[in-house]
C-alpha atoms as a PDB file:
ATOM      1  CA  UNK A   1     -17.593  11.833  -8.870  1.00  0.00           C
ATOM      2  CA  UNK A   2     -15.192  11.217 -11.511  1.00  0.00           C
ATOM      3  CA  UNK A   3     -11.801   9.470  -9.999  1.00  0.00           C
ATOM      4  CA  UNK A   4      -8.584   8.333 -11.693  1.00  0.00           C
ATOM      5  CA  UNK A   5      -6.862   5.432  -9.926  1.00  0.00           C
ATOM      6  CA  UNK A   6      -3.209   4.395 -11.111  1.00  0.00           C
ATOM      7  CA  UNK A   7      -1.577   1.134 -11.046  1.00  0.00           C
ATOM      8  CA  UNK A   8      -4.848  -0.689 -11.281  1.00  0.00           C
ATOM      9  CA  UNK A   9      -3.370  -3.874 -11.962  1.00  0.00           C
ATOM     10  CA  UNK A  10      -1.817  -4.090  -8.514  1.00  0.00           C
ATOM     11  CA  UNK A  11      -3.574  -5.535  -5.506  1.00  0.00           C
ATOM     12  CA  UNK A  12      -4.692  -1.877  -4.219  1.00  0.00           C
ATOM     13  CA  UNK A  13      -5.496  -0.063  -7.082  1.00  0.00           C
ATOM     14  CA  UNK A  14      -7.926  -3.230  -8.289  1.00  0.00           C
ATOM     15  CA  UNK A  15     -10.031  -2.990  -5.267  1.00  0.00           C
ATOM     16  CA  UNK A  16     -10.313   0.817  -5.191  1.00  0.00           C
ATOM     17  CA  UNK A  17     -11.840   0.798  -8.847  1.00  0.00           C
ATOM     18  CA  UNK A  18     -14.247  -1.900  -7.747  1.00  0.00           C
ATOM     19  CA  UNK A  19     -15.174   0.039  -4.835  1.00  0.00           C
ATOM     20  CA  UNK A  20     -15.862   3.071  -6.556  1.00  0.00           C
ATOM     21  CA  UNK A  21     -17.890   1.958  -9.003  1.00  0.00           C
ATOM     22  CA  UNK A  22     -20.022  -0.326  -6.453  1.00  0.00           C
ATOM     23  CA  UNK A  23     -21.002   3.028  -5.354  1.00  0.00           C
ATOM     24  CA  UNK A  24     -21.841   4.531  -8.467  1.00  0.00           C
ATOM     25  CA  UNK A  25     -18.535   6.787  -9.360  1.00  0.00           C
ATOM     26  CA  UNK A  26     -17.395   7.103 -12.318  1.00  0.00           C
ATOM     27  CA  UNK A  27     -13.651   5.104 -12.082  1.00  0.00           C
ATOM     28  CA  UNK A  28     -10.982   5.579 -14.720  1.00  0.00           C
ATOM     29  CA  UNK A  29      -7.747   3.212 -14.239  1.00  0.00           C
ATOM     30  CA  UNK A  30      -4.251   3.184 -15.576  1.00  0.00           C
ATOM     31  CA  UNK A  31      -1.178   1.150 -15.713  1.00  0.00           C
ATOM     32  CA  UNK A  32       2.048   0.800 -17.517  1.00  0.00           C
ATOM     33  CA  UNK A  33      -0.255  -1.961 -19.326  1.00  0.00           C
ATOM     34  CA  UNK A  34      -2.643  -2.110 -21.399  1.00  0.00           C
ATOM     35  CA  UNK A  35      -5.773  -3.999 -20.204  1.00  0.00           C
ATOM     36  CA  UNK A  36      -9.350  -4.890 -21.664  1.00  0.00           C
ATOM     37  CA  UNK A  37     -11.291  -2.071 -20.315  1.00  0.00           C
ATOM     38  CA  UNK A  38     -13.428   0.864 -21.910  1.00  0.00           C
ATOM     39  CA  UNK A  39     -12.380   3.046 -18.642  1.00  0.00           C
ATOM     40  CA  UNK A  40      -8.747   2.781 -19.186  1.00  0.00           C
ATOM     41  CA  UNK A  41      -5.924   5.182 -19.863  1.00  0.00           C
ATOM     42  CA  UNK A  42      -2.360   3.402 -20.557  1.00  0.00           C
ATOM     43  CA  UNK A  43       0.206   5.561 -18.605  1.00  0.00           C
ATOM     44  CA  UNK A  44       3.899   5.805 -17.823  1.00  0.00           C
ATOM     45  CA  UNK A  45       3.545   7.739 -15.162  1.00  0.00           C
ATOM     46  CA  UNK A  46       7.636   8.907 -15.310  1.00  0.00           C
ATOM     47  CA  UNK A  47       6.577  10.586 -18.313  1.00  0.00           C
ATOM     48  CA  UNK A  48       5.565  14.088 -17.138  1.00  0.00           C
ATOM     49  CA  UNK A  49       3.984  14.971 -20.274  1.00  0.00           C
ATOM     50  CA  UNK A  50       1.899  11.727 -20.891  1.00  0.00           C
ATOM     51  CA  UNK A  51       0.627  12.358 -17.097  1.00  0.00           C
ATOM     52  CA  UNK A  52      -0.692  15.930 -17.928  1.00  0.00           C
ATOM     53  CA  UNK A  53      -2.254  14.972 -21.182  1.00  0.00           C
ATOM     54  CA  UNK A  54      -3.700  11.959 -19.875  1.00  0.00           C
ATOM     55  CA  UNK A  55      -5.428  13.532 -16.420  1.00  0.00           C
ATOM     56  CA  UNK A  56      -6.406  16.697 -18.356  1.00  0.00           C
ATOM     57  CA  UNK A  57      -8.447  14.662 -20.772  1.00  0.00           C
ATOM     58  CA  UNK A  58      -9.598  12.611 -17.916  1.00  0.00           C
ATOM     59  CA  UNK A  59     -10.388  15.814 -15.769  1.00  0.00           C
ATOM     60  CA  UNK A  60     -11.100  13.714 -12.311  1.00  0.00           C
ATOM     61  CA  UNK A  61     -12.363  15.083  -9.407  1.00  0.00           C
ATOM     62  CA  UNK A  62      -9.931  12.962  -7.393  1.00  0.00           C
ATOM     63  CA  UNK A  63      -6.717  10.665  -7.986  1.00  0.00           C
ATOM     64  CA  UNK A  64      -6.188   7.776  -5.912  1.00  0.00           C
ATOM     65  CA  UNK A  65      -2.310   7.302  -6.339  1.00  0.00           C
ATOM     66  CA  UNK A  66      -1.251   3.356  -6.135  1.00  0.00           C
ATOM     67  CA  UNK A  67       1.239   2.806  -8.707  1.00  0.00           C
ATOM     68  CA  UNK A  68       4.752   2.398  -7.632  1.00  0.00           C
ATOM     69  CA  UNK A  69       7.652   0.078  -7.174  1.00  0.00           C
ATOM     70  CA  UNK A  70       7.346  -2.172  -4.100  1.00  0.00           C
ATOM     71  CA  UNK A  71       9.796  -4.689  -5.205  1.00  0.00           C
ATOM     72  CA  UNK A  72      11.590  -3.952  -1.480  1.00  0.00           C
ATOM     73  CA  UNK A  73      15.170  -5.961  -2.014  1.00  0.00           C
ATOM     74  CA  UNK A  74      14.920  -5.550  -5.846  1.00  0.00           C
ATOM     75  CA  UNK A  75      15.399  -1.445  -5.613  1.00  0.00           C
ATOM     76  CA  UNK A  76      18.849  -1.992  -3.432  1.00  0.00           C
ATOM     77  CA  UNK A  77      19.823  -3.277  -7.089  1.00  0.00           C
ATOM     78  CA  UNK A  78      22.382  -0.308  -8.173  1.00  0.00           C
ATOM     79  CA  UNK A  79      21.342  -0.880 -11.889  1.00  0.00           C
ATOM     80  CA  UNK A  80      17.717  -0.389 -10.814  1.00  0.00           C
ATOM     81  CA  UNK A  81      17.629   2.557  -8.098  1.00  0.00           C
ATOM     82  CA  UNK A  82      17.567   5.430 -10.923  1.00  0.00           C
ATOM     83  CA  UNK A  83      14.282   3.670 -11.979  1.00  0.00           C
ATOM     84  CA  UNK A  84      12.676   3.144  -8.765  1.00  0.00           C
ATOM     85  CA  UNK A  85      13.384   6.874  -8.428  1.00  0.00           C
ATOM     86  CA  UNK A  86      11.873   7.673 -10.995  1.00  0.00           C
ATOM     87  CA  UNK A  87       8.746   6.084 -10.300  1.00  0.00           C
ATOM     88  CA  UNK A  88       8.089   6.586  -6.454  1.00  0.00           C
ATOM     89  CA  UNK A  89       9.724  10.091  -6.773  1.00  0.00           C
ATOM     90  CA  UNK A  90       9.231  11.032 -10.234  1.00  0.00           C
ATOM     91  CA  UNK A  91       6.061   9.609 -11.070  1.00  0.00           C
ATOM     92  CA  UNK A  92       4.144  10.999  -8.025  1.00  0.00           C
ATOM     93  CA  UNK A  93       5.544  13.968  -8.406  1.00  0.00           C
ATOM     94  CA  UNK A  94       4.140  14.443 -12.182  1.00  0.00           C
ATOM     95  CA  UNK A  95       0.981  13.603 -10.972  1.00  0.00           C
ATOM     96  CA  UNK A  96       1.124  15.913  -8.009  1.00  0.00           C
ATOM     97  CA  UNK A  97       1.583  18.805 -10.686  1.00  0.00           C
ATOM     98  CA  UNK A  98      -1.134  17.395 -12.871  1.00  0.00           C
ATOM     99  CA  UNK A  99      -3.627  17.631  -9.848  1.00  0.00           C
ATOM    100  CA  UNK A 100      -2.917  21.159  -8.892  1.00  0.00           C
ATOM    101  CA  UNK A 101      -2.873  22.021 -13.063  1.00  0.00           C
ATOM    102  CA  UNK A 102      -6.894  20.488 -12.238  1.00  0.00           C
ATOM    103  CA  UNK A 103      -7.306  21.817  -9.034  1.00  0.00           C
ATOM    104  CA  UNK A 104      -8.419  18.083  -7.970  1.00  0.00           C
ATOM    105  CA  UNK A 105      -7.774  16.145  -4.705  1.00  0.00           C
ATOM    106  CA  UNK A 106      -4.949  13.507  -4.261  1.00  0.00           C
ATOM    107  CA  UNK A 107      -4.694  10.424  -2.697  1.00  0.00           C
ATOM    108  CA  UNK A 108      -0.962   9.219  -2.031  1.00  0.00           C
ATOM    109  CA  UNK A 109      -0.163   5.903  -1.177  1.00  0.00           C
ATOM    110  CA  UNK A 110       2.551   5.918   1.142  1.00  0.00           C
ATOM    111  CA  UNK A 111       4.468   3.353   3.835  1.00  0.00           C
ATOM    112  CA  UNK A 112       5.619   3.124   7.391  1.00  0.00           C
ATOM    113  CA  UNK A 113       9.265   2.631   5.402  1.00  0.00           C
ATOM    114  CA  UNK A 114       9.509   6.280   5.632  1.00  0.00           C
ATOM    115  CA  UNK A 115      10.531   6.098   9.219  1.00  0.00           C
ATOM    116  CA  UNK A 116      13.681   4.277  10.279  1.00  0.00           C
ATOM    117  CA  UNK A 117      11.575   1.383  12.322  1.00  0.00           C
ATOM    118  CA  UNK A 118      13.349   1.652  16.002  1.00  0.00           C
ATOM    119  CA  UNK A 119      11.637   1.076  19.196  1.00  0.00           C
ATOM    120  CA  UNK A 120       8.072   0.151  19.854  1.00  0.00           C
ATOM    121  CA  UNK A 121       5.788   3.486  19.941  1.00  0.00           C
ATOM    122  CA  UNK A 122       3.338   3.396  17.256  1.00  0.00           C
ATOM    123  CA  UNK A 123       4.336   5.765  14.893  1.00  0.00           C
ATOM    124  CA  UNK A 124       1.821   9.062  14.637  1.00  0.00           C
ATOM    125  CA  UNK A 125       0.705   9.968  11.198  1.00  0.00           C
ATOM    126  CA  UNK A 126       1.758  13.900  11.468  1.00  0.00           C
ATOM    127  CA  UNK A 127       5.627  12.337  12.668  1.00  0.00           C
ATOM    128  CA  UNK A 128       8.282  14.299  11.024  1.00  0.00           C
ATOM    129  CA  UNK A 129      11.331  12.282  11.980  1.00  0.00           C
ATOM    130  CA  UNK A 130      12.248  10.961   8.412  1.00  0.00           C
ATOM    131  CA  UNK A 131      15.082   8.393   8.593  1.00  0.00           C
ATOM    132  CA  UNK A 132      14.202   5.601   5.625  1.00  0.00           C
ATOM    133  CA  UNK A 133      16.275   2.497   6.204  1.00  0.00           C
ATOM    134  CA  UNK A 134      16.087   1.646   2.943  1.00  0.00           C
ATOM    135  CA  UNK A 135      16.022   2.770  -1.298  1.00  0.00           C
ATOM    136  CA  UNK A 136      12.233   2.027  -1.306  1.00  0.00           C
ATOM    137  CA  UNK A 137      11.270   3.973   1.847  1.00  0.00           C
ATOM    138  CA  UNK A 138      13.541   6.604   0.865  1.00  0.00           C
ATOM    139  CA  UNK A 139      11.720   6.846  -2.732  1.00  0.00           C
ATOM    140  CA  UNK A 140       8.472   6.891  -0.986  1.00  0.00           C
ATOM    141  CA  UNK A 141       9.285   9.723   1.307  1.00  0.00           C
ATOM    142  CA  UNK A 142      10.508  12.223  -1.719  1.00  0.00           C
ATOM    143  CA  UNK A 143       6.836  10.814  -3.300  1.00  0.00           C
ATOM    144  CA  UNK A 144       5.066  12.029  -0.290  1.00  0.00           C
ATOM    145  CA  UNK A 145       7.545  15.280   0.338  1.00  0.00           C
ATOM    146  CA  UNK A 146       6.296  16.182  -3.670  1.00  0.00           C
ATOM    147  CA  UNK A 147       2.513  15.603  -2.548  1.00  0.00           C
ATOM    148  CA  UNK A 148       2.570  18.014   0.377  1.00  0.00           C
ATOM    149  CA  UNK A 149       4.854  20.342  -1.460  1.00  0.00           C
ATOM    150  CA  UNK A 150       2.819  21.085  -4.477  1.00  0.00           C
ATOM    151  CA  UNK A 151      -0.659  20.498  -2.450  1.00  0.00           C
ATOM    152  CA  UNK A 152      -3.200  21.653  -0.344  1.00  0.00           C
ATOM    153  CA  UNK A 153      -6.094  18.905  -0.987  1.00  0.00           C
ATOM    154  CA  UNK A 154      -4.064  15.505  -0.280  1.00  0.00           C
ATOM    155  CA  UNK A 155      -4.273  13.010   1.713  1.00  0.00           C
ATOM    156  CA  UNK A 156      -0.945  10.970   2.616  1.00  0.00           C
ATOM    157  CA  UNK A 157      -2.308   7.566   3.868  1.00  0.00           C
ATOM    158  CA  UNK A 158       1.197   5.351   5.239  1.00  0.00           C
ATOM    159  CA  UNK A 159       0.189   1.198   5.067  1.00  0.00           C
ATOM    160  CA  UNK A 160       2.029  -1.246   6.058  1.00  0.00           C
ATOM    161  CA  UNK A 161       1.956  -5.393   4.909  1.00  0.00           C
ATOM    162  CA  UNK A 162      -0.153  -5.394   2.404  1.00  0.00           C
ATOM    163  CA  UNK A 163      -2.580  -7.926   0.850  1.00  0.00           C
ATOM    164  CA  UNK A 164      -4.986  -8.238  -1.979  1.00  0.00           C
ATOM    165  CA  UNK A 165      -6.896 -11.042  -4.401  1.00  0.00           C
ATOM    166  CA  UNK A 166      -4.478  -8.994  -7.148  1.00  0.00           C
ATOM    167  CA  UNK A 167      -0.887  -9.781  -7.005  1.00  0.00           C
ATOM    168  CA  UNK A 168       1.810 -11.795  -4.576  1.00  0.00           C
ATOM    169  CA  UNK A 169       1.801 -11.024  -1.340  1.00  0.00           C
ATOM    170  CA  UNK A 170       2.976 -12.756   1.945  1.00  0.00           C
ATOM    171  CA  UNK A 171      -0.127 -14.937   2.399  1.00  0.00           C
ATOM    172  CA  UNK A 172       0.132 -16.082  -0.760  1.00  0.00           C
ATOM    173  CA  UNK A 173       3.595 -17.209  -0.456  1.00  0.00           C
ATOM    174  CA  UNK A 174       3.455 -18.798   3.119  1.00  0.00           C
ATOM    175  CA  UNK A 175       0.378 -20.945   1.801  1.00  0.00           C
ATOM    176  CA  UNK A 176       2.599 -22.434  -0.959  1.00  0.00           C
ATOM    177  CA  UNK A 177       5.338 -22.538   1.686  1.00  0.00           C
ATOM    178  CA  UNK A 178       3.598 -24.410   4.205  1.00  0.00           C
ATOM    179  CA  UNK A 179       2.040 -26.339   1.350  1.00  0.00           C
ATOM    180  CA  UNK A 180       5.437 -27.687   0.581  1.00  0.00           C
ATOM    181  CA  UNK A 181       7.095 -28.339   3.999  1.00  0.00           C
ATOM    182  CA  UNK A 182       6.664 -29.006   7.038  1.00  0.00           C
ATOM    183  CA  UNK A 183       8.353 -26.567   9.075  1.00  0.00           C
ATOM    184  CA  UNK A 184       9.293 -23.063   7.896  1.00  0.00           C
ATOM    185  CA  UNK A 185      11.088 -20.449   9.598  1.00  0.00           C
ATOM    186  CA  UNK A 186       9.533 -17.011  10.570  1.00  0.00           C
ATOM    187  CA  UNK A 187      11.075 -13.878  11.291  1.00  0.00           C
ATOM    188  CA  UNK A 188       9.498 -12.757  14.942  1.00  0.00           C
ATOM    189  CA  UNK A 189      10.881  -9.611  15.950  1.00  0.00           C
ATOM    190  CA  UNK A 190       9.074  -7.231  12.917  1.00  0.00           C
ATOM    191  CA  UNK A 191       5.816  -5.931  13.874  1.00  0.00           C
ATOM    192  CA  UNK A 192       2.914  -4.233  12.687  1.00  0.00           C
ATOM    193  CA  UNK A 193      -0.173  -4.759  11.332  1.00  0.00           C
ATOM    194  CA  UNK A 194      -1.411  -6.160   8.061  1.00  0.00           C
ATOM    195  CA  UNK A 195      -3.626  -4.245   5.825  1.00  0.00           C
ATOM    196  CA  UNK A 196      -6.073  -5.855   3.032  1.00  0.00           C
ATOM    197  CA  UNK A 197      -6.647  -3.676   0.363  1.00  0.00           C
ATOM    198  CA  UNK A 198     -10.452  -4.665   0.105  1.00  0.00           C
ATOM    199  CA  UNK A 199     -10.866  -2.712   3.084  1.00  0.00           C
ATOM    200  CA  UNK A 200      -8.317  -0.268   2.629  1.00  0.00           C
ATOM    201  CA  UNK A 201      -9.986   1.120  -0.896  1.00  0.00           C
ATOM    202  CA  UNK A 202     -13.177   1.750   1.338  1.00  0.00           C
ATOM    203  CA  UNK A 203     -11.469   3.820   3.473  1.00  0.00           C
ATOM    204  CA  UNK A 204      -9.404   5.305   0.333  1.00  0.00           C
ATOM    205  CA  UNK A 205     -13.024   5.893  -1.115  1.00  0.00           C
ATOM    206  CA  UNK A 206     -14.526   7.404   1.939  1.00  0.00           C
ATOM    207  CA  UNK A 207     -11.391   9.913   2.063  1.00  0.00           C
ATOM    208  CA  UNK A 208     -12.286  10.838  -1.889  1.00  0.00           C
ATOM    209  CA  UNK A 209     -15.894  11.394  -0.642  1.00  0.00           C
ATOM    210  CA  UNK A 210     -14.543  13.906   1.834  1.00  0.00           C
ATOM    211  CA  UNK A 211     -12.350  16.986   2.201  1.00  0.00           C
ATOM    212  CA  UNK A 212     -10.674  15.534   5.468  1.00  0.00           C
ATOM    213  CA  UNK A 213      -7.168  16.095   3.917  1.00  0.00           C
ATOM    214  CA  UNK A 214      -4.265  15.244   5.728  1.00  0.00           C
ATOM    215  CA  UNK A 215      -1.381  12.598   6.851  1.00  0.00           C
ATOM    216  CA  UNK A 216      -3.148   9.551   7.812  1.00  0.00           C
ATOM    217  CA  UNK A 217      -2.336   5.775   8.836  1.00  0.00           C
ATOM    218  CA  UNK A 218      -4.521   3.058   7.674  1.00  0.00           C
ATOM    219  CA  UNK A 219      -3.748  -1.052   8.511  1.00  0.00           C
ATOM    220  CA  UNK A 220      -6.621  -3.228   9.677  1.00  0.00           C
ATOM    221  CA  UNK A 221      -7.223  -3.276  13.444  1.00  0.00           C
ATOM    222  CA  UNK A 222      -6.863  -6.131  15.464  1.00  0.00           C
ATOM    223  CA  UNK A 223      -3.527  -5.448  17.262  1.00  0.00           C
ATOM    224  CA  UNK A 224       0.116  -5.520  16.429  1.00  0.00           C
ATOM    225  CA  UNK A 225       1.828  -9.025  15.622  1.00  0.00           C
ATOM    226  CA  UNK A 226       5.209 -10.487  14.179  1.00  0.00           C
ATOM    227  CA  UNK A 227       5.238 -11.993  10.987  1.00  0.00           C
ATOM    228  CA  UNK A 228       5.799 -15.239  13.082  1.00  0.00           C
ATOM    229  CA  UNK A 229       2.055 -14.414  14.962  1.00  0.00           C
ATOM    230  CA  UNK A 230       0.636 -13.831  11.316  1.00  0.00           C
ATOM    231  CA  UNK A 231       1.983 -17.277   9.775  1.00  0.00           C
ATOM    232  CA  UNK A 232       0.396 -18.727  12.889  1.00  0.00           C
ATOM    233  CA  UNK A 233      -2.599 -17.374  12.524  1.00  0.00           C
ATOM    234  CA  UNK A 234      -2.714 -18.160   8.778  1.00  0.00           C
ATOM    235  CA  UNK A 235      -1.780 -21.556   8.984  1.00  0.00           C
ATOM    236  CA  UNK A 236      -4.613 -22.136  11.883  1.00  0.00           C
ATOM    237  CA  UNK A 237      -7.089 -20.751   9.424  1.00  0.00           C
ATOM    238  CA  UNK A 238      -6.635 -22.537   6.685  1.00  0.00           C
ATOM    239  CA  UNK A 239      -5.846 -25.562   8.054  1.00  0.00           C
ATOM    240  CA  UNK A 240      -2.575 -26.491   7.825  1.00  0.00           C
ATOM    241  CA  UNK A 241      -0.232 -28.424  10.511  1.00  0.00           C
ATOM    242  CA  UNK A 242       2.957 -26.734   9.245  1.00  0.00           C
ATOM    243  CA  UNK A 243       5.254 -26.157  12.399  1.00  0.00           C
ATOM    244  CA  UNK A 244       6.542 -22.521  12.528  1.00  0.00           C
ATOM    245  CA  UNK A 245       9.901 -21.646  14.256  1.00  0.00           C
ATOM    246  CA  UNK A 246      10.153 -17.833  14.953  1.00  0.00           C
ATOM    247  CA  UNK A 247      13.610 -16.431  14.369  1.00  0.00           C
ATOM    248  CA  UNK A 248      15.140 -13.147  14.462  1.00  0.00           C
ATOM    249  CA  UNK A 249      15.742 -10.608  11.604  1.00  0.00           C
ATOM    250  CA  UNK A 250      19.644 -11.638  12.170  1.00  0.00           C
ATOM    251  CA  UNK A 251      19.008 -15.340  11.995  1.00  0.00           C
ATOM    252  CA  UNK A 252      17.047 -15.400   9.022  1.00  0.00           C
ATOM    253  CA  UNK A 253      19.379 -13.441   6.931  1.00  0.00           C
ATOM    254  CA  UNK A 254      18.506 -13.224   2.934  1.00  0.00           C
ATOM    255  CA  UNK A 255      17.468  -9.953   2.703  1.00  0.00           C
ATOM    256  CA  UNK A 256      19.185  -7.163   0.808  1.00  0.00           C
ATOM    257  CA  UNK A 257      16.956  -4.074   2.225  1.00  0.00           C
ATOM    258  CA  UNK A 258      17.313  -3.100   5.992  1.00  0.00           C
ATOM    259  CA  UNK A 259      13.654  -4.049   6.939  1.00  0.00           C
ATOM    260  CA  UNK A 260      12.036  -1.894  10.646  1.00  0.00           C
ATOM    261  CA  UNK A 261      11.451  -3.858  13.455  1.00  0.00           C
ATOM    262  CA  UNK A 262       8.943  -1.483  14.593  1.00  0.00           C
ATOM    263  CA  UNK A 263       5.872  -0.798  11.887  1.00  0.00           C
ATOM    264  CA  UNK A 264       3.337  -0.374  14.323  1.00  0.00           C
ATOM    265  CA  UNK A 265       1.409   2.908  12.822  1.00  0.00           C
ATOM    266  CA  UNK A 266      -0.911   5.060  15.187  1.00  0.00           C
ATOM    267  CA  UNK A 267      -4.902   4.695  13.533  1.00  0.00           C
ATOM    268  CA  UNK A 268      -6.336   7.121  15.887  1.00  0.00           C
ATOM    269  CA  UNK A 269      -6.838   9.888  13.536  1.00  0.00           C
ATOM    270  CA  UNK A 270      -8.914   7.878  11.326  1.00  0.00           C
ATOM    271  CA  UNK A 271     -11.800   7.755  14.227  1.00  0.00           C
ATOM    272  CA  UNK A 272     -11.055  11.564  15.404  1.00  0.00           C
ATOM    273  CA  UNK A 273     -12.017  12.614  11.675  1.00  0.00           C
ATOM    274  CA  UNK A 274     -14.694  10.333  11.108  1.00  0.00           C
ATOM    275  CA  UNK A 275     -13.567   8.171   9.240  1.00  0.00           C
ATOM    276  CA  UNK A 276     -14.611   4.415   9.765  1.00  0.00           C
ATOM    277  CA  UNK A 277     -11.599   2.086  10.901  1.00  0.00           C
ATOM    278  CA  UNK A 278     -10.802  -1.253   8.959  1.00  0.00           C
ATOM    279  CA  UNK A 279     -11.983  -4.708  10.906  1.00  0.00           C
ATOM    280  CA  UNK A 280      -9.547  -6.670  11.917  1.00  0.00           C
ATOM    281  CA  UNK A 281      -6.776  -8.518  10.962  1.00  0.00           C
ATOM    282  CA  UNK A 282      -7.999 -11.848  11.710  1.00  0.00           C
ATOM    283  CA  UNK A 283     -11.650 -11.072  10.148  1.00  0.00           C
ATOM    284  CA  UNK A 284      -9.423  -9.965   7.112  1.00  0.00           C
ATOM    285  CA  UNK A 285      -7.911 -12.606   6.805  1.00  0.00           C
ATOM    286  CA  UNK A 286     -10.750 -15.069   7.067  1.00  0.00           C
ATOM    287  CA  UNK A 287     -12.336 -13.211   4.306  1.00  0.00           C
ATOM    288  CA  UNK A 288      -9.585 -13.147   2.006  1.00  0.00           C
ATOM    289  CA  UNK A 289      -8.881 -16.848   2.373  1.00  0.00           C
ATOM    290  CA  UNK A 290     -12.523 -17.612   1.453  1.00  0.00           C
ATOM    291  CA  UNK A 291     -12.123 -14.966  -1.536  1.00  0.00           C
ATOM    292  CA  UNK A 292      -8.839 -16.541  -2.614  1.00  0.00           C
ATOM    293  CA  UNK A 293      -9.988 -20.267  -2.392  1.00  0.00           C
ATOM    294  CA  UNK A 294     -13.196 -19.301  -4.109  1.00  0.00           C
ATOM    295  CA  UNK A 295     -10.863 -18.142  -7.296  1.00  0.00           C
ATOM    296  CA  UNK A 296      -8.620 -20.998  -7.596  1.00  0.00           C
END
């Protein structure tokens, strides 16, 4: 199987090109970039034409979809929300055309920042009721409204706190935190589940493998936490004695984007269609700390 992954230098799209070709696919990556690599296509994907030329010289059976803008408080920027646009909206939506030029299946990368983030029922995959709090989730949701628009093989899988080996991420930035002082403040009253993308691209892989299409959600398991219960947990496992104060979204301030309090996403559907669920949180996290310490 021949599969096109975009924004492979982004902690997702890294780990679904190693995954595929651990199993013997063929993988061919892009990015805005350009990197050292024989299977590499540099792509804009806002640029409708470069997307067509590009994937119809490619001709993949599949494309796993991972570039976008994720920069959350950075898109609220008024000088930078035509851009985001363009690239969460825009950009999916050229390759969404590309794919049904090709007749090929789709992977979209999507968010729980599609829904507006009240209460505390885990949100179901197949959930309709759209209300994006903020620029990014808004831009996502016209992404995935293009996929299942122009589609009939695509799969829509929503994440939620990401984290990879390739990139920042909020691991990364509480362990030079805690590093630093001794007591940091949390936010407590936000929670969901995180998802690390080494586990996530075997799932995305497994999904390419099939022709289960549909809406799906995919975190690690483990149960649902604040980010106060993850700093916790990542400052027991790696050691540090940093005291962590939980406050709420209100005390803590900084942030321009309205963040949800509730991210908690529904995984059921994964099992009913076969599909393997990711470990959990706390075995993820292990892992990744050992995989991070063994880099630096």
């Amino acid at each position: 199987m021949r599969v096109f992954v975009t924004g492979v230098a982004g902690q997702l799209g890294h780990d679904v090109v190693n995954e595929l070709r651990k199993r013997g696919h063929e993988a061919v990556g892009s990015d805005v970039m350009v990197m050292e690599d024989a299977s590499f296509e540099q792509l804009d994907i806002t640029d409708r034409e470069a997307v067509v030329q590009v994937l119809e010289k490619v001709q993949p059976d599949a494309v796993v979809h991972c570039a976008a803008w994720t920069a959350v408080d950075l898109a609220e920027e008024e000088d930078k929300v035509d851009k985001v646009r363009a690239i969460n909206a825009g950009g999916t939506r050229n390759i969404a055309e590309a794919c049904k030029k090709l007749d090929c299946k789709m992977i979209y990368i999507s968010t729980d920042y599609v829904f507006d983030g009240q209460g505390e029922t885990p949100w179901q995959p197949d959930c309709k009721d759209y209300k994006p709090l903020n620029v990014y989730g808004q831009t996502k949701l016209e992404g995935e409204l293009a996929v299942s628009e122009l589609l009939e093989k695509f799969f829509i899988v929503r994440i939620a706190w990401v984290f990879g080996v390739n990139g920042k991420n909020f691991i990364k930035t509480m362990l030079n935190v805690g590093k630093k002082y001794d007591t940091v403040r949390v936010v407590c009253d936000q929670v969901g589940t995180p998802t690390y993308t080494y586990d996530l691209a075997r799932l995305l892989v497994d999904m390419a493998e099939s022709e289960k299409y549909g809406y799906y959600h995919a975190t690690n398991e483990g149960g649902y936490i604040s980010w106060y219960d993850f700093t916790c947990e990542i400052f027991k496992q790696a050691g540090y004695n940093t005291k962590v104060v939980p406050v709420t979204t209100k005390e803590y301030g900084l942030s321009k984007a309205a963040r949800p309090y509730n991210s908690r996403l529904d995984k059921s559907k994964l099992e009913e269609n076969g599909f393997a669920p990711l470990p959990s949180w706390q075995d993820a996290l292990a892992r990744y700390l050992k995989e991070i310490d063994g880099i630096e």
